[in-house]
N, C-alpha and C. Protein backbone atom coordinates (compact mmCIF):
# COMPACT_ATOMS: atom_id res chain seq x y z
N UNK A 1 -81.90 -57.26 -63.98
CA UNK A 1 -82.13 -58.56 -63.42
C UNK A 1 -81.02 -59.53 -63.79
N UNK A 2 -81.20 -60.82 -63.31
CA UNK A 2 -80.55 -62.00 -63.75
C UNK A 2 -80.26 -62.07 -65.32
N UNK A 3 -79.50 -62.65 -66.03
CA UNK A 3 -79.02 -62.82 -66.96
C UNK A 3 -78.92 -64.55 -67.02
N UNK A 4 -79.86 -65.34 -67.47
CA UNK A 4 -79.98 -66.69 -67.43
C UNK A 4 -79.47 -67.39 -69.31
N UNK A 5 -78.93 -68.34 -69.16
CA UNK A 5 -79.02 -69.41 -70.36
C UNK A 5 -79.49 -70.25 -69.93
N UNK A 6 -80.57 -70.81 -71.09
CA UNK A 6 -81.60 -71.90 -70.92
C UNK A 6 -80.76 -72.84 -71.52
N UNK A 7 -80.74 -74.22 -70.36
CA UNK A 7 -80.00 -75.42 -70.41
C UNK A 7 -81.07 -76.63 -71.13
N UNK A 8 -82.37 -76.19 -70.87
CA UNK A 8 -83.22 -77.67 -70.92
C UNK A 8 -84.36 -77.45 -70.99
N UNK A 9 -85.37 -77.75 -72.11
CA UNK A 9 -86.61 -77.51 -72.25
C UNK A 9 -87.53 -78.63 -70.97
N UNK A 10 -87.84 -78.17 -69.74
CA UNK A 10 -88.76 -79.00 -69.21
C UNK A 10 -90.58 -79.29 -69.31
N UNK A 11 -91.05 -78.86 -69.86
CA UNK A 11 -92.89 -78.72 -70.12
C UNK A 11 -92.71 -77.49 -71.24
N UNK A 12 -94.19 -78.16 -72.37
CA UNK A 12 -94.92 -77.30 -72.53
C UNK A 12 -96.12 -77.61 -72.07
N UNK A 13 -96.98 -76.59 -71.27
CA UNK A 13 -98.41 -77.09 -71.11
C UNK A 13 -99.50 -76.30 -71.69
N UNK A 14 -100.49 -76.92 -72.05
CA UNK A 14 -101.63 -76.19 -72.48
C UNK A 14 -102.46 -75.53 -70.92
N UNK A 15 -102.60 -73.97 -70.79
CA UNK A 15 -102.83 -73.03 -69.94
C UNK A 15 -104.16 -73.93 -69.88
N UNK A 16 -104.93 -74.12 -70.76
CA UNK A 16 -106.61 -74.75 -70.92
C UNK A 16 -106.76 -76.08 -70.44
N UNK A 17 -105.89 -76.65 -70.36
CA UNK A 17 -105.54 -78.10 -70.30
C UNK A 17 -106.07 -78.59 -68.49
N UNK A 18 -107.61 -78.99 -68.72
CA UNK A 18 -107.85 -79.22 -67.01
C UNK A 18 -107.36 -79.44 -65.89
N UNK A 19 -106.08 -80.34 -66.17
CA UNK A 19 -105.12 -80.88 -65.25
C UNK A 19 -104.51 -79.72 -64.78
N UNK A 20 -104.67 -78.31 -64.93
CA UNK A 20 -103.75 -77.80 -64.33
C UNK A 20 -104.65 -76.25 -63.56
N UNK A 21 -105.91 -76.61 -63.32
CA UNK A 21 -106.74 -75.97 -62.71
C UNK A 21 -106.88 -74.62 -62.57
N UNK A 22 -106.58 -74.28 -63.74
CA UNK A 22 -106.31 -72.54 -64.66
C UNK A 22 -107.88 -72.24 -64.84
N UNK A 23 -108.78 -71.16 -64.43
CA UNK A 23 -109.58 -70.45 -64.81
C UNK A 23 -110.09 -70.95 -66.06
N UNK A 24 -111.47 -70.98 -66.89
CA UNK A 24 -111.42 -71.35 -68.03
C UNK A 24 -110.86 -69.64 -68.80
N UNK A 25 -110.84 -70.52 -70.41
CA UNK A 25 -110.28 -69.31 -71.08
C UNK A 25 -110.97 -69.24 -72.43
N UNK A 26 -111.39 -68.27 -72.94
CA UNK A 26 -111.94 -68.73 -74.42
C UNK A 26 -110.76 -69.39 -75.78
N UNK A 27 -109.45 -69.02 -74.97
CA UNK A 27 -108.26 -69.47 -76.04
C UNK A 27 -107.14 -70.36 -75.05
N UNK A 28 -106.69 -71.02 -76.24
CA UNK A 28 -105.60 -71.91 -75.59
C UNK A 28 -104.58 -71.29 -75.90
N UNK A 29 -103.35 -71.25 -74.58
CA UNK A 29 -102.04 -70.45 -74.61
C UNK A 29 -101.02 -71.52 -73.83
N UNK A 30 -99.92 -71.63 -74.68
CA UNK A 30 -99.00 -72.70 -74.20
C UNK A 30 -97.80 -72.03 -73.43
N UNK A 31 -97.59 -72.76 -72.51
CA UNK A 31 -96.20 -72.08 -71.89
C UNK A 31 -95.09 -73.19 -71.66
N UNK A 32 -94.53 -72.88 -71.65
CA UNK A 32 -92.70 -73.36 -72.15
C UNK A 32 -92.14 -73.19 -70.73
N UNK A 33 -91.35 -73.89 -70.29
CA UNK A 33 -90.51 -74.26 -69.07
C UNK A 33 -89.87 -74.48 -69.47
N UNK A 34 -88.34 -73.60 -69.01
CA UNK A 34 -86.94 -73.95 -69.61
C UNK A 34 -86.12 -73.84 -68.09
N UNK A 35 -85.14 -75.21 -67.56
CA UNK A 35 -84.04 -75.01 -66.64
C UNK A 35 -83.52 -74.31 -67.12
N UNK A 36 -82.94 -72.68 -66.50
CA UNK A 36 -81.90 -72.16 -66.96
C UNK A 36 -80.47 -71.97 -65.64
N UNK A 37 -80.03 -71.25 -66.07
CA UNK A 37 -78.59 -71.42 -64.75
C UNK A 37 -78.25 -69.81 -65.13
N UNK A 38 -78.20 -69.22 -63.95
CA UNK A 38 -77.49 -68.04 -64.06
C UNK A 38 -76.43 -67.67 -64.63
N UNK A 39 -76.46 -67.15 -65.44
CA UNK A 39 -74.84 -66.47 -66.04
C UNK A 39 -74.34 -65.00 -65.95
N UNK A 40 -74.60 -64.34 -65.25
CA UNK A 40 -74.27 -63.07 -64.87
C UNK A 40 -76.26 -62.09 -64.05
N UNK A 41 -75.80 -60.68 -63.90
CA UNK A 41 -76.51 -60.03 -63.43
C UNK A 41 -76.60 -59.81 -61.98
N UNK A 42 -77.90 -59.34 -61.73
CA UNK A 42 -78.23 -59.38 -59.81
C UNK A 42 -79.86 -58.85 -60.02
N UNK A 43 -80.14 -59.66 -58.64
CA UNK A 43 -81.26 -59.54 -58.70
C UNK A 43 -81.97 -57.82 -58.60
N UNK A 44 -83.09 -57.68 -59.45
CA UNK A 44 -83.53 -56.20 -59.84
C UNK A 44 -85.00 -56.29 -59.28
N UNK A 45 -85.44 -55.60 -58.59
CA UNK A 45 -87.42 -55.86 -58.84
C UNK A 45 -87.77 -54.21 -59.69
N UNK A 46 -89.41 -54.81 -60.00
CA UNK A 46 -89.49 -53.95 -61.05
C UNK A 46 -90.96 -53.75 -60.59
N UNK A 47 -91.64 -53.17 -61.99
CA UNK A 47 -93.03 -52.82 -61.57
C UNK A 47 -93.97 -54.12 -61.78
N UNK A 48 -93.34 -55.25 -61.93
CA UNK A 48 -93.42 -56.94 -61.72
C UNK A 48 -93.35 -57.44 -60.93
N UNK A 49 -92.32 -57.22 -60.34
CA UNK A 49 -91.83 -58.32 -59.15
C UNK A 49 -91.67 -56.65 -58.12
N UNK A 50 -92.26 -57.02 -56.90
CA UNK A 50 -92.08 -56.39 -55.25
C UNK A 50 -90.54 -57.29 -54.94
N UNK A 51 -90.10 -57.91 -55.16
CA UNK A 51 -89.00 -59.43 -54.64
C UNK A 51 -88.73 -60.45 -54.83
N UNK A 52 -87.23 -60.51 -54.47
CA UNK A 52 -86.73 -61.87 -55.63
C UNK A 52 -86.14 -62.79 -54.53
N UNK A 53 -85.95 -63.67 -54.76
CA UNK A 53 -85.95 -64.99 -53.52
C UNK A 53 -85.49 -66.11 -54.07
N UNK A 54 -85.32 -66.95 -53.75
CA UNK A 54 -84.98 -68.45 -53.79
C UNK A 54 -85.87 -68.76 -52.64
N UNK A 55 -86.41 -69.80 -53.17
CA UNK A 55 -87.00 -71.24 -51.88
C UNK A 55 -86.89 -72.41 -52.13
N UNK A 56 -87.37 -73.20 -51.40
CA UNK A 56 -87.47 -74.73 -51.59
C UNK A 56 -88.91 -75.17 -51.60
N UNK A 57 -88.83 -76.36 -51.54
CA UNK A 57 -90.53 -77.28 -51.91
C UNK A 57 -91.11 -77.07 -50.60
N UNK A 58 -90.64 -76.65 -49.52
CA UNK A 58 -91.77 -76.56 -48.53
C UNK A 58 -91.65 -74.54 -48.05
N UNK A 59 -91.33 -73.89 -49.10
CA UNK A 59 -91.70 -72.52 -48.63
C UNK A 59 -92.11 -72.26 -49.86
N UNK A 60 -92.65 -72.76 -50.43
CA UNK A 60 -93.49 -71.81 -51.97
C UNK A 60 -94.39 -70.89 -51.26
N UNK A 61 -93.93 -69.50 -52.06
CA UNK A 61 -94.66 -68.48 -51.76
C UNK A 61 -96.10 -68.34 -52.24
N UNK A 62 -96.81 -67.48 -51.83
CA UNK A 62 -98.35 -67.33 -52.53
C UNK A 62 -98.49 -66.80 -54.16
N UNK A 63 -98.88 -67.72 -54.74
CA UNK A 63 -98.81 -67.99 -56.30
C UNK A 63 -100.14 -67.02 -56.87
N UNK A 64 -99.87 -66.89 -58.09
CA UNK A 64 -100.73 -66.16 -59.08
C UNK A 64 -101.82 -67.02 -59.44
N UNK A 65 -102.56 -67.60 -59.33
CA UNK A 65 -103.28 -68.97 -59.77
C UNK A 65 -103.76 -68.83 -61.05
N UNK A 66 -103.61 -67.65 -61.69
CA UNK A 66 -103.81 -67.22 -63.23
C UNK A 66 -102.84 -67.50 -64.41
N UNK A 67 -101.65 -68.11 -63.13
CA UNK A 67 -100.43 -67.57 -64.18
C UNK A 67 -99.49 -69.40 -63.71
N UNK A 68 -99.41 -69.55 -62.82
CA UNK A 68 -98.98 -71.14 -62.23
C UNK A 68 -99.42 -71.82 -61.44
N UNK A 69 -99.77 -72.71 -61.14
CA UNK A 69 -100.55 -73.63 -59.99
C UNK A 69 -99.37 -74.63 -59.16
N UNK A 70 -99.55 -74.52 -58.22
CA UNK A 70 -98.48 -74.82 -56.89
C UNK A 70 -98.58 -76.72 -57.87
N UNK A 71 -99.00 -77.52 -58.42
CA UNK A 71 -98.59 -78.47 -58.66
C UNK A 71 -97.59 -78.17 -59.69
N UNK A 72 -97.27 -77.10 -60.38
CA UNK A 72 -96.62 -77.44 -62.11
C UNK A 72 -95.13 -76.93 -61.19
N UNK A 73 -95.38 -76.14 -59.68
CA UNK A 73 -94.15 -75.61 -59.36
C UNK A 73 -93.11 -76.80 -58.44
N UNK A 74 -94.46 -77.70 -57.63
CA UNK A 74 -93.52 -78.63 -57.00
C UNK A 74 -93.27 -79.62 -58.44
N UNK A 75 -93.44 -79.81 -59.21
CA UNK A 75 -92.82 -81.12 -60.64
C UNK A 75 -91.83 -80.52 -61.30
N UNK A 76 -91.71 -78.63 -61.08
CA UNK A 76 -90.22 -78.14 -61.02
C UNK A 76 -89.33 -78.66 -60.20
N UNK A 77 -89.61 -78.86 -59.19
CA UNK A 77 -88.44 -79.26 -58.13
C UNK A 77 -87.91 -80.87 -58.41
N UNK A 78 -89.01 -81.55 -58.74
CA UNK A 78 -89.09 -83.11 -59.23
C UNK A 78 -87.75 -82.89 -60.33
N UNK A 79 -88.57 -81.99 -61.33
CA UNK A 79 -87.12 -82.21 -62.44
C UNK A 79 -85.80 -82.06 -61.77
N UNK A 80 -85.77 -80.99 -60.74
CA UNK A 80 -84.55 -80.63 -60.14
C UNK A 80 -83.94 -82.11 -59.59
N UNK A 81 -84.33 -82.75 -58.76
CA UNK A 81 -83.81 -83.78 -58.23
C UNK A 81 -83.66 -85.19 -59.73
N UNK A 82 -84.75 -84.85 -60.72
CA UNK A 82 -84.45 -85.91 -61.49
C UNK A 82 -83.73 -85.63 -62.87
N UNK A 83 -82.77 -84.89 -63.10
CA UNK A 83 -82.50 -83.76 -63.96
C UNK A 83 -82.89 -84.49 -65.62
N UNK A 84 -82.85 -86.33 -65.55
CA UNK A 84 -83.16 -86.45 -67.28
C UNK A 84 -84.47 -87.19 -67.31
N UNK A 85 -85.35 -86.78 -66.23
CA UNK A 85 -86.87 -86.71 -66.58
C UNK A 85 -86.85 -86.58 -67.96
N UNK A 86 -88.24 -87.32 -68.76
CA UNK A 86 -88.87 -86.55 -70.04
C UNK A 86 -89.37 -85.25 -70.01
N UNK A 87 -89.53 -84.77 -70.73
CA UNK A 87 -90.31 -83.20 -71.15
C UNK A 87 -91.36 -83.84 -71.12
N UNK A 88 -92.32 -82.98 -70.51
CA UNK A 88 -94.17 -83.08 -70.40
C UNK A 88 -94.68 -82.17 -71.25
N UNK A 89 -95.37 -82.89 -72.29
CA UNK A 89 -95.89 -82.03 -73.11
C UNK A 89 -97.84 -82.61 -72.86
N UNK A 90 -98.63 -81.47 -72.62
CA UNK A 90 -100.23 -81.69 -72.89
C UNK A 90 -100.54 -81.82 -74.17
């Protein structure tokens, strides 16, 4: 796969954290959002990924709803256009 360096911590969120309309869970699990920028590789799929893509804010593909919710992906794109946003932490 890609070979990325992480430029910029954008979110940590709490997976449990209502605002982000995750299944309940008996445990809280935090996930970390980092801008990174390609630095070598090519795209690989695996027994993970069927396909690798680029899109924009109006072709988000059909999401995992276990794993990201189409709001935490368009406030990715937000950072993109606003690159020294704060970090969102729950």
């Amino acid at each position: 796969g890609y070979t990325t360096r992480a430029t910029r911590l954008l979110a940590v969120y709490d997976r449990a954290h209502p605002r982000h309309g995750h299944p309940p869970a008996p445990y809280h699990s935090y996930k970390l959002f980092f801008r990174c920028e390609i630095v070598g590789g090519e795209p690989t799929s695996s027994y993970e990924t069927t396909a690798i893509d680029f899109f924009g804010p109006d072709a988000i593909p059909p999401l995992s709803p276990g794993r990201n919710g189409l709001s935490q992906i368009q406030r990715f794109f937000d950072f993109w256009e606003h690159p020294d946003a704060p970090v969102e932490f729950d």
